[in-house]
Protein backbone atom coordinates (compact mmCIF):
# COMPACT_ATOMS: atom_id res chain seq x y z
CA UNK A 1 46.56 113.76 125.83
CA UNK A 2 43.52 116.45 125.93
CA UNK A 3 44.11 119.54 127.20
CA UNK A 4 41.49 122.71 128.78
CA UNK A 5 42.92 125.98 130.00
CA UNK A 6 40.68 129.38 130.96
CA UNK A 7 42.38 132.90 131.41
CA UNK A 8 41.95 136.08 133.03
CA UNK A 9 43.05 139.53 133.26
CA UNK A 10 43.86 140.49 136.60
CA UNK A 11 44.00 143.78 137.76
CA UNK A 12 47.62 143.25 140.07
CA UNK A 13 51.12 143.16 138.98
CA UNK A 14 52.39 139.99 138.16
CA UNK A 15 54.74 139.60 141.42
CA UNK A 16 51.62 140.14 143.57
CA UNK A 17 49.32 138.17 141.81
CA UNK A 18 52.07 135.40 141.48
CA UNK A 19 53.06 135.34 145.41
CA UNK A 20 49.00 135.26 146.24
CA UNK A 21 48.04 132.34 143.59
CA UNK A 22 51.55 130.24 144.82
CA UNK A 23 50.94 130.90 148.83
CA UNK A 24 49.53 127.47 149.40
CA UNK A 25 48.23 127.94 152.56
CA UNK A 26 45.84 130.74 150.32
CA UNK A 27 44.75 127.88 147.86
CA UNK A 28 41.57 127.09 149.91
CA UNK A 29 40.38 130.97 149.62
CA UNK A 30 40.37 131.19 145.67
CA UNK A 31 40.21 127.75 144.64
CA UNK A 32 36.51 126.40 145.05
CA UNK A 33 36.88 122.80 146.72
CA UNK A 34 40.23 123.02 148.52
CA UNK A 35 40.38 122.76 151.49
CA UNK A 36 44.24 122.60 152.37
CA UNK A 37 47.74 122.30 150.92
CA UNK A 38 50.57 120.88 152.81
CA UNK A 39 54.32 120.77 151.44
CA UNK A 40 55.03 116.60 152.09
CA UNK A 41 58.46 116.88 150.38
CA UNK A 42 61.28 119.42 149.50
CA UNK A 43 60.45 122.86 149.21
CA UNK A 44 57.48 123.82 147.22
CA UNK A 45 59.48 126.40 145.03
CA UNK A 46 62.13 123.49 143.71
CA UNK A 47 61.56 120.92 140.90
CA UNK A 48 60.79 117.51 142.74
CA UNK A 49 58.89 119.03 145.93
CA UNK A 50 55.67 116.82 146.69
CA UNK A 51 52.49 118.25 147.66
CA UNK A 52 49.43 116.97 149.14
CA UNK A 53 45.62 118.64 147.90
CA UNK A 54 42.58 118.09 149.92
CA UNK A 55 39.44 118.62 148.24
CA UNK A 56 35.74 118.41 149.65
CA UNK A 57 34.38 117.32 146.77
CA UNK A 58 29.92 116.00 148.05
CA UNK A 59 31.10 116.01 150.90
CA UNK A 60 33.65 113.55 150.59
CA UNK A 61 37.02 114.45 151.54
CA UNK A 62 39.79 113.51 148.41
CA UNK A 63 43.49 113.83 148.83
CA UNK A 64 45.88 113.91 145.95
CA UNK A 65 49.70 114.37 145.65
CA UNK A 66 51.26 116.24 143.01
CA UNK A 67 55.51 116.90 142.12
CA UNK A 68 56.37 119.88 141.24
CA UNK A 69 58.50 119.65 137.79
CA UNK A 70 58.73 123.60 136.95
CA UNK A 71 58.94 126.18 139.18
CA UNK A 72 59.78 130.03 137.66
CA UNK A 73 58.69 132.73 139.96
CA UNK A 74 56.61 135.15 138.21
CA UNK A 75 56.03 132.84 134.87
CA UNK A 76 54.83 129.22 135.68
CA UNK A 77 54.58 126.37 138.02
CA UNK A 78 53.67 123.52 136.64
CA UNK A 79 52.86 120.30 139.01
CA UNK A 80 52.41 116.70 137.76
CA UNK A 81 49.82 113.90 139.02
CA UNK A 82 49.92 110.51 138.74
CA UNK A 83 46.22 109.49 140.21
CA UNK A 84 43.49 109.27 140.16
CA UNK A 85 44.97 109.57 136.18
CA UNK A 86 47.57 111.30 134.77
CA UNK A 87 47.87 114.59 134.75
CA UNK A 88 49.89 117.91 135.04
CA UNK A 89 48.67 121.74 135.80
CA UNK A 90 49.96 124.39 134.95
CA UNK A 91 49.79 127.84 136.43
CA UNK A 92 50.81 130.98 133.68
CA UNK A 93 51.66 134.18 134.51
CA UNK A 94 51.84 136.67 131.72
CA UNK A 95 53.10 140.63 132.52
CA UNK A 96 50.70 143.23 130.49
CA UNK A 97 51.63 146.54 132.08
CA UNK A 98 50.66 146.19 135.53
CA UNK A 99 48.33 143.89 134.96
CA UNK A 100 48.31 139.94 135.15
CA UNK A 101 47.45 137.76 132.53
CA UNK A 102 46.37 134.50 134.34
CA UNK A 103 46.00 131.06 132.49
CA UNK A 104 45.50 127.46 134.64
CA UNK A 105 45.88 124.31 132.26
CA UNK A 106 45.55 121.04 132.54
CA UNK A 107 46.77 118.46 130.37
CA UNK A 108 45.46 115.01 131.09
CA UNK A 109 46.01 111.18 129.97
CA UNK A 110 43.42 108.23 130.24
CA UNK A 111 45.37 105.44 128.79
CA UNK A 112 42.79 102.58 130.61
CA UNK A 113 39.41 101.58 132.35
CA UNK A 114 37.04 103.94 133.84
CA UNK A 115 38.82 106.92 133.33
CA UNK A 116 39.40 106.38 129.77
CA UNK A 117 35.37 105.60 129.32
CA UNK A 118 34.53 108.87 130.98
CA UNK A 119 37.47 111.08 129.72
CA UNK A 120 35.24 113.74 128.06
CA UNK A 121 32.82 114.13 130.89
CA UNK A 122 36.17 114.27 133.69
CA UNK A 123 37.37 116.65 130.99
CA UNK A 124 34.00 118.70 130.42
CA UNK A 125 33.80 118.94 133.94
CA UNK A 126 37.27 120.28 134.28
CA UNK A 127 36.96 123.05 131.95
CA UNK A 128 34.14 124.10 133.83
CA UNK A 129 35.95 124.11 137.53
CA UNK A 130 38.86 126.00 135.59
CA UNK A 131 36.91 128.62 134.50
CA UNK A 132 35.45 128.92 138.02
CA UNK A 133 38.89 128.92 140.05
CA UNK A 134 40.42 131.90 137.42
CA UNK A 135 37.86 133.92 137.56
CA UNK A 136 37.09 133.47 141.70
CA UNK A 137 40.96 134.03 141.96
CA UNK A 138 40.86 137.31 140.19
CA UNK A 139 37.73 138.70 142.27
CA UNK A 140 39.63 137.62 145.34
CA UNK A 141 42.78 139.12 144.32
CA UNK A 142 41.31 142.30 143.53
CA UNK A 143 39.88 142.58 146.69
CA UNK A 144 43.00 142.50 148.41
């Protein structure tokens, strides 16, 4: 398993920075490459709920379907992905008197083939978008 994460410090309580980050029909206006979140399954704040991701990604359109497997308002959500490789992310909330401490992870797992050849470089590349979605999130959340 390899692992990136990136945090921030946003200027918002927690409940308000929480209820913006986890309004998926908001995704696409802090989180570069999204283009829309739909609920496919259950209720997106309950374990087992399935959601579907589009991302324009070269102008390609790629849709991927994640479960949610932890859901605690205010402290986490943490989704799980199966393709295009394994993978779960996890969204942090941390309380630091009136402000937000925001961390996104991702843990990931390339057991075989391509994925597994280019695991640093999908990995490299993920740190980078990471740092890029926190830190667009908190300049959008600020502005609110």
């Amino acid at each position: 398993m390899k692992t990136v994460e990136h945090s921030v410090v946003i200027n918002k309580p927690v409940d308000e920075v929480f209820s913006f980050i986890e309004d998926l029909q908001r995704r696409p206006e802090w989180e570069p490459g999204v283009v829309g979140v739909a609920v496919l399954k259950g209720c997106y704040n309950q374990p087992g709920a399935v959601i579907e991701v589009t991302n324009q990604v070269l102008g390609k359109k790629m849709v991927a379907e994640a479960e949610v497997i932890e859901y605690i308002e205010n402290e986490r959500v943490i989704c799980r992905a199966e393709k295009p490789f394994y993978h779960e992310i996890a969204n942090i909330y941390e309380d630091m008197d009136g402000k937000t401490k925001f961390t996104r992870r991702a843990t990931a797992q390339f057991e075989k083939g391509a994925a597994k050849l280019a695991s640093t470089l999908i990995m490299n590349k993920l740190e980078k978008t990471f740092k890029k979605t926190v830190e667009n999130a908190k300049e959008v959340i600020e502005r609110e």
